[in-house]
Protein backbone atom coordinates (compact mmCIF):
# COMPACT_ATOMS: atom_id res chain seq x y z
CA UNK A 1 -37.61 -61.61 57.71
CA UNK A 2 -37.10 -63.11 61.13
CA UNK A 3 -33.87 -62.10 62.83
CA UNK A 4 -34.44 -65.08 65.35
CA UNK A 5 -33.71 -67.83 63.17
CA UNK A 6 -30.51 -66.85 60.69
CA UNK A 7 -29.34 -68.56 57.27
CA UNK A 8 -26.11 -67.41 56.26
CA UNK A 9 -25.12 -68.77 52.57
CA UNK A 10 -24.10 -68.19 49.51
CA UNK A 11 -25.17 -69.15 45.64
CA UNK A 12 -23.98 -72.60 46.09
CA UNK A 13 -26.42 -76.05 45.88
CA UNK A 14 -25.45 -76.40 49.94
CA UNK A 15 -27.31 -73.35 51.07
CA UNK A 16 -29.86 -73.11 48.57
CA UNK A 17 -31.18 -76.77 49.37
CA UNK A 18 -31.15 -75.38 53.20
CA UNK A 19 -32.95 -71.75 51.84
CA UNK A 20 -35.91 -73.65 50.31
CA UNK A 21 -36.24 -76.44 53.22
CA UNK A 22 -36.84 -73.11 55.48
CA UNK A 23 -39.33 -71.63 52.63
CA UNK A 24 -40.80 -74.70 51.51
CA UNK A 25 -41.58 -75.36 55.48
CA UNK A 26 -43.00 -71.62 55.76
CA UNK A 27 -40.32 -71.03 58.44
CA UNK A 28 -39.53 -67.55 59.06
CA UNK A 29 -35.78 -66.74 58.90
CA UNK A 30 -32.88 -63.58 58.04
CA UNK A 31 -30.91 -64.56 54.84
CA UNK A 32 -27.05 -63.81 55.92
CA UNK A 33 -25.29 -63.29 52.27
CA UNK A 34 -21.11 -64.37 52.08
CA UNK A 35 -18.96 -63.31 49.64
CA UNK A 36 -16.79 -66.43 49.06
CA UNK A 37 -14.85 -64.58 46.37
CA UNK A 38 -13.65 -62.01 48.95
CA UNK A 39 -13.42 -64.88 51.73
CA UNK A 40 -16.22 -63.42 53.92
CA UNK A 41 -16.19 -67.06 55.54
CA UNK A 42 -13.13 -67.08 56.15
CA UNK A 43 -13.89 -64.18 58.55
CA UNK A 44 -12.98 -64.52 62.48
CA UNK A 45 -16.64 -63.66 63.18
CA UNK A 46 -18.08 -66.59 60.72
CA UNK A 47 -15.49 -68.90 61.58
CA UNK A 48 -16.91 -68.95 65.36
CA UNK A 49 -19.75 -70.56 63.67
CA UNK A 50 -18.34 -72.53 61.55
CA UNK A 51 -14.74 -73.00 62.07
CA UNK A 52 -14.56 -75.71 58.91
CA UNK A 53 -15.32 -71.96 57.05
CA UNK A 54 -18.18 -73.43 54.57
CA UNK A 55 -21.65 -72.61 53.77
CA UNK A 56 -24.51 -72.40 54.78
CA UNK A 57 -24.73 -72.17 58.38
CA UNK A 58 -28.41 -71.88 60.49
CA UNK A 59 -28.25 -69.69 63.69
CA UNK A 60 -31.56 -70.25 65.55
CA UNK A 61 -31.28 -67.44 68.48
CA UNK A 62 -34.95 -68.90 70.09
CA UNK A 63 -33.02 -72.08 71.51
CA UNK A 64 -31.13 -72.51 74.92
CA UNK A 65 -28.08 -72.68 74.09
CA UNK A 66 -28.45 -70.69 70.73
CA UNK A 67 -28.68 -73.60 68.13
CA UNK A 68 -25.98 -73.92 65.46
CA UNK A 69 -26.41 -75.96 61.97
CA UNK A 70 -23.99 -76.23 59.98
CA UNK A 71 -24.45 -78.92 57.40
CA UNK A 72 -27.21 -78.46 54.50
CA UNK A 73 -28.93 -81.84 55.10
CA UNK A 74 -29.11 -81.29 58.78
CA UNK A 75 -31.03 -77.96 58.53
CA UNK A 76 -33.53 -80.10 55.91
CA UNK A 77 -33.65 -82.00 59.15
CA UNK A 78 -34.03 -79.40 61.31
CA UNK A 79 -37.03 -77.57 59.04
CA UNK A 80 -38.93 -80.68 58.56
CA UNK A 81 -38.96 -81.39 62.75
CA UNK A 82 -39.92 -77.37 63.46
CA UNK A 83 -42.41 -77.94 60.86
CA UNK A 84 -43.95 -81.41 60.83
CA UNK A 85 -46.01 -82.82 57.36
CA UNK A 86 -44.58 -80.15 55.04
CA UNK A 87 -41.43 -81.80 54.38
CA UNK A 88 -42.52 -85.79 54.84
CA UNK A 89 -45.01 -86.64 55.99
CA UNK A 90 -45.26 -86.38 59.75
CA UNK A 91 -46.66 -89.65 60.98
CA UNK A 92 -44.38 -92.57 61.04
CA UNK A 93 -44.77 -94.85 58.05
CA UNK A 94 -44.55 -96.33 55.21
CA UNK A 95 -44.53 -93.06 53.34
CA UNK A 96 -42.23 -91.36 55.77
CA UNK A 97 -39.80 -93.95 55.11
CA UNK A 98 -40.10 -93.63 50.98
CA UNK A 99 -39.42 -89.80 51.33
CA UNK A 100 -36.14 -90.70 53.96
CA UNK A 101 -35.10 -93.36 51.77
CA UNK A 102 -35.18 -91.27 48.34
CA UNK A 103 -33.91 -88.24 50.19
CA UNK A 104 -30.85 -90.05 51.39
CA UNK A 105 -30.53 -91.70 47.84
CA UNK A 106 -29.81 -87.96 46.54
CA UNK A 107 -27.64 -87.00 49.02
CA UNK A 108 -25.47 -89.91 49.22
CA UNK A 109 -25.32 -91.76 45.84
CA UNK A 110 -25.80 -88.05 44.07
CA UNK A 111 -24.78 -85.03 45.65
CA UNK A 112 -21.71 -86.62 47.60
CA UNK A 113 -20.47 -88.06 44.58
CA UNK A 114 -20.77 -84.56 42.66
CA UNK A 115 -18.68 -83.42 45.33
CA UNK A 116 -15.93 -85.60 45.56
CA UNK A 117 -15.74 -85.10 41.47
CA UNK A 118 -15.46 -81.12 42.06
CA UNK A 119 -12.47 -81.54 44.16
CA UNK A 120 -10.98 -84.05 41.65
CA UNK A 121 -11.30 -81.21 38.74
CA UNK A 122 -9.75 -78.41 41.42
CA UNK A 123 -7.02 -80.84 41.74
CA UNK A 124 -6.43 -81.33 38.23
CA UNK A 125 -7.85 -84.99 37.68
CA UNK A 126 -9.59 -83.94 35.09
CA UNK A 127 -10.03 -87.70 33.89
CA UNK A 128 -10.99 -89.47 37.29
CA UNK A 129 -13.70 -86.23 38.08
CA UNK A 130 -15.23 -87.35 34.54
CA UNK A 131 -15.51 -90.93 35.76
CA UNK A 132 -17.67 -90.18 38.80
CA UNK A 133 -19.75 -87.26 37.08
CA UNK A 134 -20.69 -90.10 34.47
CA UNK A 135 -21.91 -91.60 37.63
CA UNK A 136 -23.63 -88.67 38.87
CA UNK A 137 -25.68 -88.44 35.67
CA UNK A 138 -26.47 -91.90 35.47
CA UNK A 139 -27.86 -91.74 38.99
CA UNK A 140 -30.18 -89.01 38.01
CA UNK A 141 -31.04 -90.95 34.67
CA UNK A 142 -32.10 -93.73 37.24
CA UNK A 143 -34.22 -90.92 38.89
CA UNK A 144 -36.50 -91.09 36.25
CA UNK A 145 -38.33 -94.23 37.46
CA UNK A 146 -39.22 -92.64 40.55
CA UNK A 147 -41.85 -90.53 39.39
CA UNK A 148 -44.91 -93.06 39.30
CA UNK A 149 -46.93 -90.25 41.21
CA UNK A 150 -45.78 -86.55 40.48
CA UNK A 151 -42.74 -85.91 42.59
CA UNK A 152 -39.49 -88.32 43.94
CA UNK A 153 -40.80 -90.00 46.78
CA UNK A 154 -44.86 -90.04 46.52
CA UNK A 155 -47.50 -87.33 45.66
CA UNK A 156 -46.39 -84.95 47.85
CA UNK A 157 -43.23 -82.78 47.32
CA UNK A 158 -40.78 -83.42 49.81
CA UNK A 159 -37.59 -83.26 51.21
CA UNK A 160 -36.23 -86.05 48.51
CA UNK A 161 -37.39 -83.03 45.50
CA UNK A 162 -35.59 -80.61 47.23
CA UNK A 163 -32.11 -82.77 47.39
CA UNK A 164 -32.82 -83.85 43.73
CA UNK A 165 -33.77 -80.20 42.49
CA UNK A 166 -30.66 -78.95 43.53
CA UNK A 167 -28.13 -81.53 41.90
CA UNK A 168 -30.61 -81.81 38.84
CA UNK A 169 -29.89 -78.07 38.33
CA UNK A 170 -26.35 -78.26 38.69
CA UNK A 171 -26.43 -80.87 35.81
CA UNK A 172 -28.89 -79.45 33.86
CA UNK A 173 -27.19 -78.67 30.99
CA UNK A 174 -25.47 -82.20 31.18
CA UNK A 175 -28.55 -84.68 31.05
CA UNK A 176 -30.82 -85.85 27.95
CA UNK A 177 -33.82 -84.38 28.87
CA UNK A 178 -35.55 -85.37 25.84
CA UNK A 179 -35.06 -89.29 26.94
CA UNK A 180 -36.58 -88.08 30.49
CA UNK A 181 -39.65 -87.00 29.97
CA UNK A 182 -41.47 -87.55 33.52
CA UNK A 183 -37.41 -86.01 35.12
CA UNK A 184 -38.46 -83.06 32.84
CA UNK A 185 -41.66 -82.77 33.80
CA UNK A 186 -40.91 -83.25 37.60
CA UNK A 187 -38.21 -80.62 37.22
CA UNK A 188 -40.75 -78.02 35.49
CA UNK A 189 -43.05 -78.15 38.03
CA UNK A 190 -40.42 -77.72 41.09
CA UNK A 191 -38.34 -74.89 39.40
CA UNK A 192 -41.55 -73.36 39.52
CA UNK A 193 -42.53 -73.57 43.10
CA UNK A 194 -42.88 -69.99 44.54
CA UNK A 195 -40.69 -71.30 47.62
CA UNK A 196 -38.43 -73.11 45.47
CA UNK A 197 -37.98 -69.53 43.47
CA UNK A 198 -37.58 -67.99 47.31
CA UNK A 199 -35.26 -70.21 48.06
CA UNK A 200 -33.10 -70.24 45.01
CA UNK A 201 -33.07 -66.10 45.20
CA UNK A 202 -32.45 -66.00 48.79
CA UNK A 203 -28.89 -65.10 48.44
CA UNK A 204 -28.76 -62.98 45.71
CA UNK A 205 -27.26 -59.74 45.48
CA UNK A 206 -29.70 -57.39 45.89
């Protein structure tokens, strides 16, 4: 544990994508558990973080002024520059750009999406949420043809696994695995990651 770097979060796909960045890049951090059932971040104290009141959050208390992150792709962003190669790989490239370019086809044609169709449901369009999860799934379907070389963007895990694995697990009980072999596969062998399994117990209750 490393009270100079902070993660507050929750069980939600946001701050476990940003708990396994930090573990995946070997970063040392505190894990800050919220209660969103009870409204913890709703709290005056967390909303002087974050005022928008969401999850996660990154407090790195080594930076002048203390740094504040509070979207999940930016701390991805933020652990890959503190910790060059383990994320993409660090020189600039062609290879850099495959992980950037797969890692922003999760997050915006695939985890936006997902989230736009969870706000439909809260608000009771129940039919137009369906229409864009189809989506979702079909996007992920699509994944499969990405894994020519063991993981999304290359041979080396990278940011891009981390913003699949997350969305992937959220669907998990919604795609064909059987007609996605290699997806399967891929999936498998991240779930079972010792970081990964860090990162996806990091805000547990103890």
């Amino acid at each position: 544990m490393n009270d100079q770097i902070e993660l507050y979060g929750a069980n939600t796909g946001n701050s476990l994508r940003a708990a396994i960045a930090l573990e995946e890049s070997g970063i040392a951090y505190t894990a800050r558990r919220l209660d969103l059932y009870a409204h913890e971040q709703r709290g005056p104290a967390f909303l002087a973080l974050n005022p928008a009141g969401k999850v996660p959050t990154l407090i790195d208390h080594g930076t002048t002024p203390t740094l504040i992150i509070n979207q999940s792709n930016a701390i991805i962003q933020y652990a890959d520059a503190k910790a060059p190669g383990r994320l993409a790989p660090a020189q600039p490239g062609p290879a850099r750009i495959r992980v950037i370019d797969r890692y922003f086809f999760f997050v915006t044609d695939v985890i936006a999406p997902s989230h736009a169709a969870f706000f439909l449901h809260q608000a009771g369009q129940g039919k137009a949420a369906a229409i864009i999860d189809r989506r979702v799934i079909g996007q992920l379907t699509y994944a499969e043809s990405f894994l020519t070389a063991g993981f999304m963007a290359g041979e080396q895990f990278s940011m891009a696994d981390i913003s699949a694995f997350t969305i992937a697990t959220a669907f998990r009980d919604r795609l064909d695995w059987k007609q996605l072999p290699q997806l399967s596969r891929w999936f498998d062998s991240v779930e079972a990651r010792p970081a990964v399994q860090r990162g996806l117990n990091a805000f547990k209750e103890m």
